[in-house]
N, C-alpha and C. Protein backbone atom coordinates (compact mmCIF):
# COMPACT_ATOMS: atom_id res chain seq x y z
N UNK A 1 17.56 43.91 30.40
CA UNK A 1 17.12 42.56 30.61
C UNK A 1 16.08 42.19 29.55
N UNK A 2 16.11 41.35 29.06
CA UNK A 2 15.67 41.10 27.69
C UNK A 2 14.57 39.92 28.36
N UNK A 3 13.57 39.88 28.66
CA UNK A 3 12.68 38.48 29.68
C UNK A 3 11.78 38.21 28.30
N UNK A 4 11.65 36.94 27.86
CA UNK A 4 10.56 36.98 26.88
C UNK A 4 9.05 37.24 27.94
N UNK A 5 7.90 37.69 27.02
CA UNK A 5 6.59 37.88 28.07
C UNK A 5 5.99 36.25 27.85
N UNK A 6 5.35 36.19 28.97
CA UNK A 6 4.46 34.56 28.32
C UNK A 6 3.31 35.00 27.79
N UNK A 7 3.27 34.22 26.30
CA UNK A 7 2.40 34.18 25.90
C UNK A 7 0.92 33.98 26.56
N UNK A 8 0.07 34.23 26.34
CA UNK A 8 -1.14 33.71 26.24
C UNK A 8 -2.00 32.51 25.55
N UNK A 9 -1.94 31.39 26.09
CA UNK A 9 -2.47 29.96 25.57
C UNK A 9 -3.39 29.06 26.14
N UNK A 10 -4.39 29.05 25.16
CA UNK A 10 -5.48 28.17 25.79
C UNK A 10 -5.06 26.56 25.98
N UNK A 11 -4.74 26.30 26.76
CA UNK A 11 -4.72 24.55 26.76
C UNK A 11 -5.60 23.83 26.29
N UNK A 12 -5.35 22.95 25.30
CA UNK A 12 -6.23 22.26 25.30
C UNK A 12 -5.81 20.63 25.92
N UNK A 13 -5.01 20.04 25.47
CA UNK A 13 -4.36 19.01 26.11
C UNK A 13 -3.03 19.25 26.75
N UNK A 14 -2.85 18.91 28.09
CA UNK A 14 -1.04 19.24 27.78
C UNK A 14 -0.20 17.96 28.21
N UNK A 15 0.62 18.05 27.49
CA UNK A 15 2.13 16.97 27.19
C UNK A 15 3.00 17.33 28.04
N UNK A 16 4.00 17.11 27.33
CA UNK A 16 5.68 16.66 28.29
C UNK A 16 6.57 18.12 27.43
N UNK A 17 7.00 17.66 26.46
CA UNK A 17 7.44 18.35 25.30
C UNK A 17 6.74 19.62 25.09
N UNK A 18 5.31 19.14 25.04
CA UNK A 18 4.70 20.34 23.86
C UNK A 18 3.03 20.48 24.74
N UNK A 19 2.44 20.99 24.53
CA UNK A 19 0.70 21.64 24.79
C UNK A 19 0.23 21.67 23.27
N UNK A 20 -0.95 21.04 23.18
CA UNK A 20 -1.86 20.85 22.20
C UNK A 20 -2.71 21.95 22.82
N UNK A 21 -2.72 23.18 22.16
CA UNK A 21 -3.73 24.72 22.33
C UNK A 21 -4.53 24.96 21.24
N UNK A 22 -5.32 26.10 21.47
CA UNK A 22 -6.75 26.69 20.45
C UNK A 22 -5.54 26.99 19.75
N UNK A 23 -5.66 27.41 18.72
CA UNK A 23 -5.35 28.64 17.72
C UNK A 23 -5.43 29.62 18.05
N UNK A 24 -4.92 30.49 17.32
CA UNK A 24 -5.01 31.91 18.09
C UNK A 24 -4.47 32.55 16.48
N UNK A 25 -5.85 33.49 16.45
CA UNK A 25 -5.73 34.18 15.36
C UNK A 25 -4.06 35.59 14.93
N UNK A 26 -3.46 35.85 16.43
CA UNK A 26 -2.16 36.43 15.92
C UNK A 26 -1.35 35.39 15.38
N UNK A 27 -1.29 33.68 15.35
CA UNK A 27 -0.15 33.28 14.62
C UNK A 27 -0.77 32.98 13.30
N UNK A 28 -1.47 33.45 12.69
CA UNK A 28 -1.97 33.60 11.49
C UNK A 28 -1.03 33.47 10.51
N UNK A 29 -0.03 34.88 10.61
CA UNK A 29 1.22 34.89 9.46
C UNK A 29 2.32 33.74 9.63
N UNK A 30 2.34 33.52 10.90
CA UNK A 30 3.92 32.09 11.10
C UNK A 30 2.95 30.63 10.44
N UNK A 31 1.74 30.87 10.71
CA UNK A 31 0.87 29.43 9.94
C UNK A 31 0.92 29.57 8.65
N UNK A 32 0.78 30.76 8.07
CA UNK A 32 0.67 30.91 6.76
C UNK A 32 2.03 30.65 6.09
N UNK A 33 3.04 31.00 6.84
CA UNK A 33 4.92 30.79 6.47
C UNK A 33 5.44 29.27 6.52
N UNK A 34 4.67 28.15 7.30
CA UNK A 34 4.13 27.30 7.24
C UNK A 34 3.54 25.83 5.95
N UNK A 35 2.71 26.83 5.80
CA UNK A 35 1.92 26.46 4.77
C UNK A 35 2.54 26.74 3.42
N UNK A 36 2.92 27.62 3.58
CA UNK A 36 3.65 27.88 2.20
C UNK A 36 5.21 27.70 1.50
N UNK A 37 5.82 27.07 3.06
CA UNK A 37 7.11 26.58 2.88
C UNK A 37 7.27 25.36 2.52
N UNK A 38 8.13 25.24 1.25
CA UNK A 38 8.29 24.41 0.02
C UNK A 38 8.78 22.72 0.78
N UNK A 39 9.46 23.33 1.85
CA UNK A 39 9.99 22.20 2.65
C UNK A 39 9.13 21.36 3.52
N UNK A 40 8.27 22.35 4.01
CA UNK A 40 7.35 21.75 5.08
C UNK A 40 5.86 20.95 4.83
N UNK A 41 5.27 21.58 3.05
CA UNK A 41 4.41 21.41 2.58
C UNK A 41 4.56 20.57 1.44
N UNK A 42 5.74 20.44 1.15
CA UNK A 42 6.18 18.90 0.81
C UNK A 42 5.59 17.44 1.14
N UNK A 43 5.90 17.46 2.29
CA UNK A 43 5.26 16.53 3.34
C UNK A 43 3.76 16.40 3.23
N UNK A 44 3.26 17.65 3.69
CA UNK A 44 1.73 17.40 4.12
C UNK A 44 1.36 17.86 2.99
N UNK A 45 1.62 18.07 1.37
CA UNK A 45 0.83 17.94 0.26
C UNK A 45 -0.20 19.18 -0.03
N UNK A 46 0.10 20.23 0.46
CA UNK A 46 -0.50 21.38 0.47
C UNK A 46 0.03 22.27 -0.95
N UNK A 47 -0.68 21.54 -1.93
CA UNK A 47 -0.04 22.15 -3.22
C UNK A 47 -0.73 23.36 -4.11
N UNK A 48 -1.52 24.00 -3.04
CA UNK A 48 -1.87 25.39 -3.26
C UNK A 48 -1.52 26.98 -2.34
N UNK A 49 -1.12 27.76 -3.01
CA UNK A 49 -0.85 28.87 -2.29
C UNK A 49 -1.36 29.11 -1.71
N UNK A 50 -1.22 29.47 -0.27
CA UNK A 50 -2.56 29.94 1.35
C UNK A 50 -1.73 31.54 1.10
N UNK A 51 -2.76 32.69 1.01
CA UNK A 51 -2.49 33.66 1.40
C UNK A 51 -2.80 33.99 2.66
N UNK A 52 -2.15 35.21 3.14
CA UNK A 52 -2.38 35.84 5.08
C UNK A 52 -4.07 35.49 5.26
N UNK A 53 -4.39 36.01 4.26
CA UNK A 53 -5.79 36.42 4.57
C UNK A 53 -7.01 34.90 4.59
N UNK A 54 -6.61 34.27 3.58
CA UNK A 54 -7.03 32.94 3.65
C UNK A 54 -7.06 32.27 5.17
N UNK A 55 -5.56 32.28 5.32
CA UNK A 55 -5.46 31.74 6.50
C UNK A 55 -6.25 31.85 8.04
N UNK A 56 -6.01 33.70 8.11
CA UNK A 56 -6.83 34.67 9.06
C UNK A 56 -8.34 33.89 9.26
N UNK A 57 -8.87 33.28 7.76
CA UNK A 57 -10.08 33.03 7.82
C UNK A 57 -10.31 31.88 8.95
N UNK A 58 -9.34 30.49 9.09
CA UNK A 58 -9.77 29.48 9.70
C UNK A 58 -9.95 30.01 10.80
N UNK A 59 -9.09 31.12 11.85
CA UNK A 59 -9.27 31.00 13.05
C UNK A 59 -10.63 32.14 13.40
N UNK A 60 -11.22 32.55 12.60
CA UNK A 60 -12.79 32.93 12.44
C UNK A 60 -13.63 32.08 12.74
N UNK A 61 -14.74 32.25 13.75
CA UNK A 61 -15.56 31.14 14.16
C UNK A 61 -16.87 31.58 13.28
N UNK A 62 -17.20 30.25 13.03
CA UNK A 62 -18.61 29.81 11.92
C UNK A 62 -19.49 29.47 12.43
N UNK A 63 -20.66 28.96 11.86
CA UNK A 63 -22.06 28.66 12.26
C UNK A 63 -21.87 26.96 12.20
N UNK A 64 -20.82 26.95 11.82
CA UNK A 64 -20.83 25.09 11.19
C UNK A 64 -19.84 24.63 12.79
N UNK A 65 -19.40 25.79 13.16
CA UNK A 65 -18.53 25.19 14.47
C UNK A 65 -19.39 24.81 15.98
N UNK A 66 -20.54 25.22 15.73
CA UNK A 66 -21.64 24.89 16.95
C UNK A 66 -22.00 23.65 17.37
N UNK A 67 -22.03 22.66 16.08
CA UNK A 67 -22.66 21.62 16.04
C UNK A 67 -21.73 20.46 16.10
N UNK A 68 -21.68 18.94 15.55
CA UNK A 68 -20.77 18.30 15.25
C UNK A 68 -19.94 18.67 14.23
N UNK A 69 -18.60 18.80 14.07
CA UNK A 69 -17.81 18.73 12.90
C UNK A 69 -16.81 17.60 12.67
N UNK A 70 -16.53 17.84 11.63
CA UNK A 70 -15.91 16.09 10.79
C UNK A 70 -14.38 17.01 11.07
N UNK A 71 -14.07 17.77 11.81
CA UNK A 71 -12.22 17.92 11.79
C UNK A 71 -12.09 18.51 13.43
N UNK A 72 -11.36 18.24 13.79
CA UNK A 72 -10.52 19.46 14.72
C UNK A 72 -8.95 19.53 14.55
N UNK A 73 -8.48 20.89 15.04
CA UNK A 73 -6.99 21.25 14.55
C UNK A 73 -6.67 21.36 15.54
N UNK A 74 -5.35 21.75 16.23
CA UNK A 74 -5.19 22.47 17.46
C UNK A 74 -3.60 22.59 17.13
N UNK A 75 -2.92 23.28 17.64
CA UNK A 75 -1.88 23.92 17.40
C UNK A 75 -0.77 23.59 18.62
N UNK A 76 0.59 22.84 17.94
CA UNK A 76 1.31 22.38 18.48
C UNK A 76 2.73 23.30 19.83
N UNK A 77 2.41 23.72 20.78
CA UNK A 77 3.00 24.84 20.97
C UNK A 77 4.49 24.26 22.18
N UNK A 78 5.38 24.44 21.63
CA UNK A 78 6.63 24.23 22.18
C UNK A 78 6.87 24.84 24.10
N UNK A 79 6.60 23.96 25.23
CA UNK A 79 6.60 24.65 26.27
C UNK A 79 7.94 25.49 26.68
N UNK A 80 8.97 24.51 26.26
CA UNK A 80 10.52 25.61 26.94
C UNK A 80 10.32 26.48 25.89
N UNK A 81 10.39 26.29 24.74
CA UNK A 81 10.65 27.55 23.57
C UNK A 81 9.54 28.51 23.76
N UNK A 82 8.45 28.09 24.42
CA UNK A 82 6.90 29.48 23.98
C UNK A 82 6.82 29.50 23.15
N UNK A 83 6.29 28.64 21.90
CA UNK A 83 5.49 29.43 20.88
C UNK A 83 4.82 28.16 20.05
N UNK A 84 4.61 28.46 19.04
CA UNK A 84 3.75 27.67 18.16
C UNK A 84 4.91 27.13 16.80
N UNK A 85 4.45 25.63 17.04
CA UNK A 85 5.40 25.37 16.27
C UNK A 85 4.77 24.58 15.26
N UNK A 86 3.87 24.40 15.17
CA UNK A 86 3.05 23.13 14.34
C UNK A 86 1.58 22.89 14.22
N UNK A 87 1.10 22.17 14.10
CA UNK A 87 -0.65 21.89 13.73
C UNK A 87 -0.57 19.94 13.90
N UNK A 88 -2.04 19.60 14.64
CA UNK A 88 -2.02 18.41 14.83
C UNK A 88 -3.36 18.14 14.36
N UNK A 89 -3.91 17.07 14.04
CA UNK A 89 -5.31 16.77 14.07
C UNK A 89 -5.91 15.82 13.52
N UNK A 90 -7.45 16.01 13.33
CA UNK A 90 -8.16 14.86 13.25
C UNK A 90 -9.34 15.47 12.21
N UNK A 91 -9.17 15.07 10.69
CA UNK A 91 -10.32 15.33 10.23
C UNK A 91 -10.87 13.96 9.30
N UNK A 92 -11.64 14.51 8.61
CA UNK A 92 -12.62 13.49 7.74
C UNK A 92 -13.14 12.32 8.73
N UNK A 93 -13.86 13.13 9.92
CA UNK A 93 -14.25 12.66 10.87
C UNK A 93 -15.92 12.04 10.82
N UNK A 94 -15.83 10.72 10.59
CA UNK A 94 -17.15 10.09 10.95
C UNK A 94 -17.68 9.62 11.73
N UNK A 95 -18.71 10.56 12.28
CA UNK A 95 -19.24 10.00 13.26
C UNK A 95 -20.52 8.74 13.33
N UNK A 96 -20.74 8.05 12.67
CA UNK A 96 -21.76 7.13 12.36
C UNK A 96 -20.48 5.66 11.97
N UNK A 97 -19.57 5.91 11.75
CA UNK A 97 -18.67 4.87 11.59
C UNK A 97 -17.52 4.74 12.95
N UNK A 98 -17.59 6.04 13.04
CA UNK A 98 -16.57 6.43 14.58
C UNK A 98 -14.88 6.55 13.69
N UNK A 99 -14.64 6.69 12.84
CA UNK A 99 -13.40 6.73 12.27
C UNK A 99 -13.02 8.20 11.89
N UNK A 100 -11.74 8.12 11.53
CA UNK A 100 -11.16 9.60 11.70
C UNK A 100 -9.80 9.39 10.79
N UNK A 101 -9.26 10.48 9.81
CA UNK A 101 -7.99 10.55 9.73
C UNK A 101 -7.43 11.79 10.83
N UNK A 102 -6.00 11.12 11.13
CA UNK A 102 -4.57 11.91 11.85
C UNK A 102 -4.10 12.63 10.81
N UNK A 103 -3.67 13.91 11.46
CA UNK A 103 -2.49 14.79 10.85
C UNK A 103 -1.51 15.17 11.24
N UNK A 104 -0.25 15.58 11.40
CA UNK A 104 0.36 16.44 12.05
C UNK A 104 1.80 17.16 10.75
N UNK A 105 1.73 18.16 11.46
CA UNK A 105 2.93 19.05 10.74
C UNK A 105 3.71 19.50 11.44
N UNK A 106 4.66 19.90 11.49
CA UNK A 106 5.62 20.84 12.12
C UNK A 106 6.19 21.52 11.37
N UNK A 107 6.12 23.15 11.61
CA UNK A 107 6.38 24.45 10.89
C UNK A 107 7.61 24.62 10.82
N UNK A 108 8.61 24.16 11.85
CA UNK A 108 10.31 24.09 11.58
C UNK A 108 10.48 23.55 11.29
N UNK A 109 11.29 23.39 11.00
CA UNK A 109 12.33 21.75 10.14
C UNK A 109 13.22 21.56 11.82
N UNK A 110 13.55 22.71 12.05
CA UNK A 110 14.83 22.72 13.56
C UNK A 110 13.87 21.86 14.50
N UNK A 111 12.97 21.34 14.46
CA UNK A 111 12.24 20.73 15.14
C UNK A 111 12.02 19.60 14.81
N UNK A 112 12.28 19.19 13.57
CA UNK A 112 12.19 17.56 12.93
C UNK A 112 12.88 16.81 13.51
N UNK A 113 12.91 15.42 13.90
CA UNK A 113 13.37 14.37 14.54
C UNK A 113 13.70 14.38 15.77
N UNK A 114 12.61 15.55 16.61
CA UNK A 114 12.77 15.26 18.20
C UNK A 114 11.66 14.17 18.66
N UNK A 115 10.96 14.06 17.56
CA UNK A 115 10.01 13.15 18.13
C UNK A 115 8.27 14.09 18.95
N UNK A 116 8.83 15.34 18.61
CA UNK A 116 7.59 16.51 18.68
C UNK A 116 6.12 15.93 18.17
N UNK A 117 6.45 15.57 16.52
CA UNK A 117 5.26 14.80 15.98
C UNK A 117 4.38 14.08 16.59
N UNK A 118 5.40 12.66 16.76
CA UNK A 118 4.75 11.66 17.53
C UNK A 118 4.12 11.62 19.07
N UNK A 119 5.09 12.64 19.68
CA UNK A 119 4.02 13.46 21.14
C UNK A 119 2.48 13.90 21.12
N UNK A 120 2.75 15.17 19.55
CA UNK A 120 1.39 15.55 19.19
C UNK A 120 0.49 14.27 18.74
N UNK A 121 0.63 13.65 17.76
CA UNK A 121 -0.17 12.16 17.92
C UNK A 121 -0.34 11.63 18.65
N UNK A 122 0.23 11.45 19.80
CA UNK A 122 -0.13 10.49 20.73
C UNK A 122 -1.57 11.23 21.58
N UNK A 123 -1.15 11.85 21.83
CA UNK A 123 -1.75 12.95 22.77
C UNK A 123 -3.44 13.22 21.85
N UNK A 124 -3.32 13.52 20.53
CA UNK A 124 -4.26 13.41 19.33
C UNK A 124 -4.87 12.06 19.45
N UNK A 125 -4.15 10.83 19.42
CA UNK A 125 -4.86 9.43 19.61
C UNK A 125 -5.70 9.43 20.51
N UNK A 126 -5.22 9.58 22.09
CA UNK A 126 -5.54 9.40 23.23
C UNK A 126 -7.28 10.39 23.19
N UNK A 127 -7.30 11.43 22.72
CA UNK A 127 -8.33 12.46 22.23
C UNK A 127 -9.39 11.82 21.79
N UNK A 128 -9.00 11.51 20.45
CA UNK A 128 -10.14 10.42 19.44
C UNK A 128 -10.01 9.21 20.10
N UNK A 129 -9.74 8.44 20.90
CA UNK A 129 -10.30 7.48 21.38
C UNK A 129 -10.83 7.93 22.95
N UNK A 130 -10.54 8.29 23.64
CA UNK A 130 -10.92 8.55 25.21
C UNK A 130 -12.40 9.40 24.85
N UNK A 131 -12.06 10.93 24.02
CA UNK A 131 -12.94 11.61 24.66
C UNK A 131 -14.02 12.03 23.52
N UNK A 132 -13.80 11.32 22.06
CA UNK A 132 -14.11 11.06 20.81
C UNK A 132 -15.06 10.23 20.69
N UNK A 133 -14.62 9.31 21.56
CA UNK A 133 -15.19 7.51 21.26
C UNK A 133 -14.86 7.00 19.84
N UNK A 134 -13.88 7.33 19.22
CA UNK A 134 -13.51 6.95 17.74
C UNK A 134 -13.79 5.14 18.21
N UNK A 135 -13.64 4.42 16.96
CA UNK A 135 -13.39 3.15 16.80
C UNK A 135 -11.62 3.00 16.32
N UNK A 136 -12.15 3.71 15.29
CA UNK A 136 -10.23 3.71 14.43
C UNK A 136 -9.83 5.05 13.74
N UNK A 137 -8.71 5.04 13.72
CA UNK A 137 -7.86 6.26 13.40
C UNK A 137 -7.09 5.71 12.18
N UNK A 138 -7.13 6.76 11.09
CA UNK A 138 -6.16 6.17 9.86
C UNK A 138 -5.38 7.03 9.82
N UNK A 139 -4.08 7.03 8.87
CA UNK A 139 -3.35 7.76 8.50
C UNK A 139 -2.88 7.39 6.93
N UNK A 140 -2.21 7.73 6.34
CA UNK A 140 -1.51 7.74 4.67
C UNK A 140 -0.33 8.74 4.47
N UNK A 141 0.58 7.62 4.57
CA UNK A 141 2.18 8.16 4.53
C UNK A 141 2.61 7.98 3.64
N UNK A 142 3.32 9.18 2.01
CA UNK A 142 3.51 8.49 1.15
C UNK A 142 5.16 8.24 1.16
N UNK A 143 4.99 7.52 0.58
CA UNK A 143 6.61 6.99 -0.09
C UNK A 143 7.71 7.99 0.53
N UNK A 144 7.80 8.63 0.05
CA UNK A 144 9.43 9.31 0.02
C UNK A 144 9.53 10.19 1.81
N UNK A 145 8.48 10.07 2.57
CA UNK A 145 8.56 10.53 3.85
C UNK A 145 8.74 9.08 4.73
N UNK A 146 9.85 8.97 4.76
CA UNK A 146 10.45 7.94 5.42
C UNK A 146 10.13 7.94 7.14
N UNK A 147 10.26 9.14 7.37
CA UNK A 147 10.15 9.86 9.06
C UNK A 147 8.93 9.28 9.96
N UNK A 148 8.04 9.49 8.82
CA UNK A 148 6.32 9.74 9.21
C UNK A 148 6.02 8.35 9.06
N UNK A 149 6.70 7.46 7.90
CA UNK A 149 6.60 5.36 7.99
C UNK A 149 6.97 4.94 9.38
N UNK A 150 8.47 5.59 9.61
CA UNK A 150 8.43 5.03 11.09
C UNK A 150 7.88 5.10 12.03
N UNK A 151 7.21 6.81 12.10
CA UNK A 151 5.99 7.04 13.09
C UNK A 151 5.20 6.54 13.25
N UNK A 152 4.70 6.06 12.35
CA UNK A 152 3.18 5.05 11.98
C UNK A 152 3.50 4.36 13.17
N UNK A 153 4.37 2.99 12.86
CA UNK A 153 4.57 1.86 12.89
C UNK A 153 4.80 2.11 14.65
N UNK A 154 5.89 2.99 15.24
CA UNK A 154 5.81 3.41 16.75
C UNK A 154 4.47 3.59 17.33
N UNK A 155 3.71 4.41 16.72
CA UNK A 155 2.76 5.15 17.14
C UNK A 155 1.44 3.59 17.55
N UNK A 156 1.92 2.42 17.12
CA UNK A 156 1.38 1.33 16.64
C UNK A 156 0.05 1.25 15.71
N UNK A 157 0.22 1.99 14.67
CA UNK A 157 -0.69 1.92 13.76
C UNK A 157 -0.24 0.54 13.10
N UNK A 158 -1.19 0.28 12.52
CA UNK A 158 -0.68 -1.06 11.33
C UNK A 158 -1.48 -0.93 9.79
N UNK A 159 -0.41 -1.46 8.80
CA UNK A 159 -0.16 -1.13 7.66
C UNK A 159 -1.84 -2.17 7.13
N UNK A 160 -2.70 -1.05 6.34
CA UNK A 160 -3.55 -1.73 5.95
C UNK A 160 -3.37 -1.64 4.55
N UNK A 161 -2.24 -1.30 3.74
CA UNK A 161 -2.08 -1.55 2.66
C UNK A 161 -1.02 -0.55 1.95
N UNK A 162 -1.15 -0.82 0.81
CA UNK A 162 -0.17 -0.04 -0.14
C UNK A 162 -0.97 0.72 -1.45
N UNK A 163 -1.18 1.64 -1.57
CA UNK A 163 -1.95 2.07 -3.17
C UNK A 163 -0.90 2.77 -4.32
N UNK A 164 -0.91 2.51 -4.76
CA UNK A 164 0.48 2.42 -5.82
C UNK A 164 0.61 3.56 -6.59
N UNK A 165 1.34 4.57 -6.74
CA UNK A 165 1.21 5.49 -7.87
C UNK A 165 0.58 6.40 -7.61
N UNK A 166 -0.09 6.49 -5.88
CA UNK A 166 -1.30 7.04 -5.42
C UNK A 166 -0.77 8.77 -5.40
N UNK A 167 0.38 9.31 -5.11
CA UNK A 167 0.65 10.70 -4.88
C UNK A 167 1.56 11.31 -5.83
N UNK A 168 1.41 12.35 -6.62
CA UNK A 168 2.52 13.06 -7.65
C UNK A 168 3.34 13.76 -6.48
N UNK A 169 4.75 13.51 -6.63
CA UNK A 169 5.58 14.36 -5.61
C UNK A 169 6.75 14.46 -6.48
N UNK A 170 7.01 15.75 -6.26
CA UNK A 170 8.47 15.86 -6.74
C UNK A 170 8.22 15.71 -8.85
N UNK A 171 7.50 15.55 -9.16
CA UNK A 171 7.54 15.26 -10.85
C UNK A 171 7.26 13.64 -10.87
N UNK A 172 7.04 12.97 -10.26
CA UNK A 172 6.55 11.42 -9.94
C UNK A 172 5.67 11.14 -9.16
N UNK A 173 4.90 9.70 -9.88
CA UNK A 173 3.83 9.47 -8.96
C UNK A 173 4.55 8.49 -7.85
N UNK A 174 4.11 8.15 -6.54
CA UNK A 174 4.74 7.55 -5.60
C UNK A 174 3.60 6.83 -4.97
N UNK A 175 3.97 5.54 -3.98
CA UNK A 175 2.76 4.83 -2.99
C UNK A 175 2.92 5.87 -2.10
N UNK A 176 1.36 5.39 -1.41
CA UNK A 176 0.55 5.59 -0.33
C UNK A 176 0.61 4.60 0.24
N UNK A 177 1.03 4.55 1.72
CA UNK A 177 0.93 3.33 2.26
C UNK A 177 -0.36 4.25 3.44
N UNK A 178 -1.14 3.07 3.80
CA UNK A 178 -2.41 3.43 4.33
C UNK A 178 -2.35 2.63 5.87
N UNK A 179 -2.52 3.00 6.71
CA UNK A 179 -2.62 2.84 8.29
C UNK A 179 -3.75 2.99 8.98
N UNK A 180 -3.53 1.88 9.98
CA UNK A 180 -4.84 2.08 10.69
C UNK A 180 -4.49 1.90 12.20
N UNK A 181 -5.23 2.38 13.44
CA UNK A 181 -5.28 1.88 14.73
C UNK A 181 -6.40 1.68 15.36
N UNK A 182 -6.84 0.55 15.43
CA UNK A 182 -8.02 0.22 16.39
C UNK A 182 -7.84 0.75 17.67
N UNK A 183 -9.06 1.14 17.81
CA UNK A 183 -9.47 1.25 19.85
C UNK A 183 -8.66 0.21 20.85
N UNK A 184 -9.82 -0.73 20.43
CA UNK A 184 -9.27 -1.97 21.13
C UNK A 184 -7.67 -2.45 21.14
N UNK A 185 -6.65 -1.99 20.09
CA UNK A 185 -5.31 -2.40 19.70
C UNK A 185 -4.79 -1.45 21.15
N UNK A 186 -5.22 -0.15 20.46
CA UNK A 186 -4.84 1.05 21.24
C UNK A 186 -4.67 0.67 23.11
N UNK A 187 -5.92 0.36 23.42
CA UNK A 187 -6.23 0.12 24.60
C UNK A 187 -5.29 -1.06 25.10
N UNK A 188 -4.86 -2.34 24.45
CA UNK A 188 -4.11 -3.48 25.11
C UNK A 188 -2.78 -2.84 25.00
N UNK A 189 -2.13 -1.75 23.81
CA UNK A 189 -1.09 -1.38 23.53
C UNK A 189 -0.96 -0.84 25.59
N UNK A 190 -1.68 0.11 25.85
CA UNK A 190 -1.55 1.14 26.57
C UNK A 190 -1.58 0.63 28.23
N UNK A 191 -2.24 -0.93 28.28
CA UNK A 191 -2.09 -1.62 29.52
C UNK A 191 -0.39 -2.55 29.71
N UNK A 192 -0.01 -2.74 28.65
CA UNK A 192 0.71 -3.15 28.45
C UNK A 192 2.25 -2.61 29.00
C-alpha cells in the first residue's frame, strides 16, 4: 500500500484550491528547481542563477525578521496534491505610504491556467488590505505574459499605465503595463 504521509504545514491563510503556508526549509531544492527553470523564470524575471545554498539561505531566520519588513513570501501549497507548488507575495512594502507590490509564481507549468495564481492573489489581497491595512497594491505585467494581463484585470486591479521598452525579454525590450488596486475599490468590489 503505497499511502502518501501528510506533510507537515504551517497554515498561514487557507483557500479552496490551495493553503498559503510558512516555508519550510526541506523544499529548498524544488524552490531552487523553480527558480532556475528557464520556463518559469521567464515570467517572474529572475535572470540570475539561485544556487541550493543561496536559496537554503531565505528560509534562515534574521535579525531584520523581528521588526517591520518591506516583503512577506509564503508558499503556495496544493491541498489534494500535498505539496508546494509556488510562492505568493507582497514586497517593496511601505509602510508610511501603506502600498505594496504583488507577486506570484507557480513552480509547474502542469499547474498553469487553473486559476491557482489568482486564488493565491486573492487570498494575498485580502492579507494586505484586512490585516496589513495597505491603502494600494501594485503589480507590473510585462508584455508577452498575456496570462498574468488577464489576471490583473479579474483580480480588479486597474491599468495605471504603460512604460514602454521597460523589460529586455527574450533578446527585446518589451512594455510594462503597471496596475493598481485601491482599498476602497477592493472593498465595494467585495460587497458587491
Amino acid at each position: 500500500m503505497n499511502q502518501r504521509k501528510e506533510e507537515e504545514v504551517f497554515v498561514f491563510i487557507e483557500g479552496d484550491k490551495i493553503d498559503l503556508v510558512v516555508g519550510h526549509s526541506k523544499w529548498a531544492d524544488i524552490t531552487c528547481k523553480w527558480m532556475n527553470n528557464p520556463r518559469v523564470r521567464r515570467y517572474s524575471r529572475n535572470i540570475w542563477p539561485l544556487t541550493l545554498d543561496e536559496v537554503k539561505k531565505w528560509f534562515e531566520p534574521s535579525s531584520s525578521d523581528r521588526g517591520m519588513r518591506d516583503f512577506v513570501v509564503l508558499t503556495i501549497y496544493h491541498k489534494q496534491d500535498k505539496k508546494p507548488i509556488g510562492t505568493v507575495g507582497l514586497n517593496r512594502i511601505n509602510w508610511l505610504n501603506r502600498t505594496a507590490n504583488i507577486f506570484a509564481a507557480i513552480g509547474y507549468p502542469e499547474y498553469w491556467g487553473q486559476g491557482i495564481a489568482g486564488e493565491a492573489s486573492e487570498l494575498m489581497i485580502k492579507y494586505g488590505f484586512e490585516e496589513l491595512n495597505l491603502n494600494k497594491i501594485y503589480s507590473g505585467v510585462f508584455e508577452p505574459n498575456k496570462r498574468s494581463l488577464r489576471a490583473a484585470e479579474k483580480l480588479g486591479f486597474k491599468k495605471e499605465g504603460v512604460s514602454i521598452q521597460d523589460v529586455y525579454v527574450d533578446g527585446k525590450y518589451v512594455d510594462a503595463h503597471k496596475f493598481y488596486l485601491l482599498k476602497e475599490d477592493w472593498l465595494k468590489r467585495k460587497q458587491s
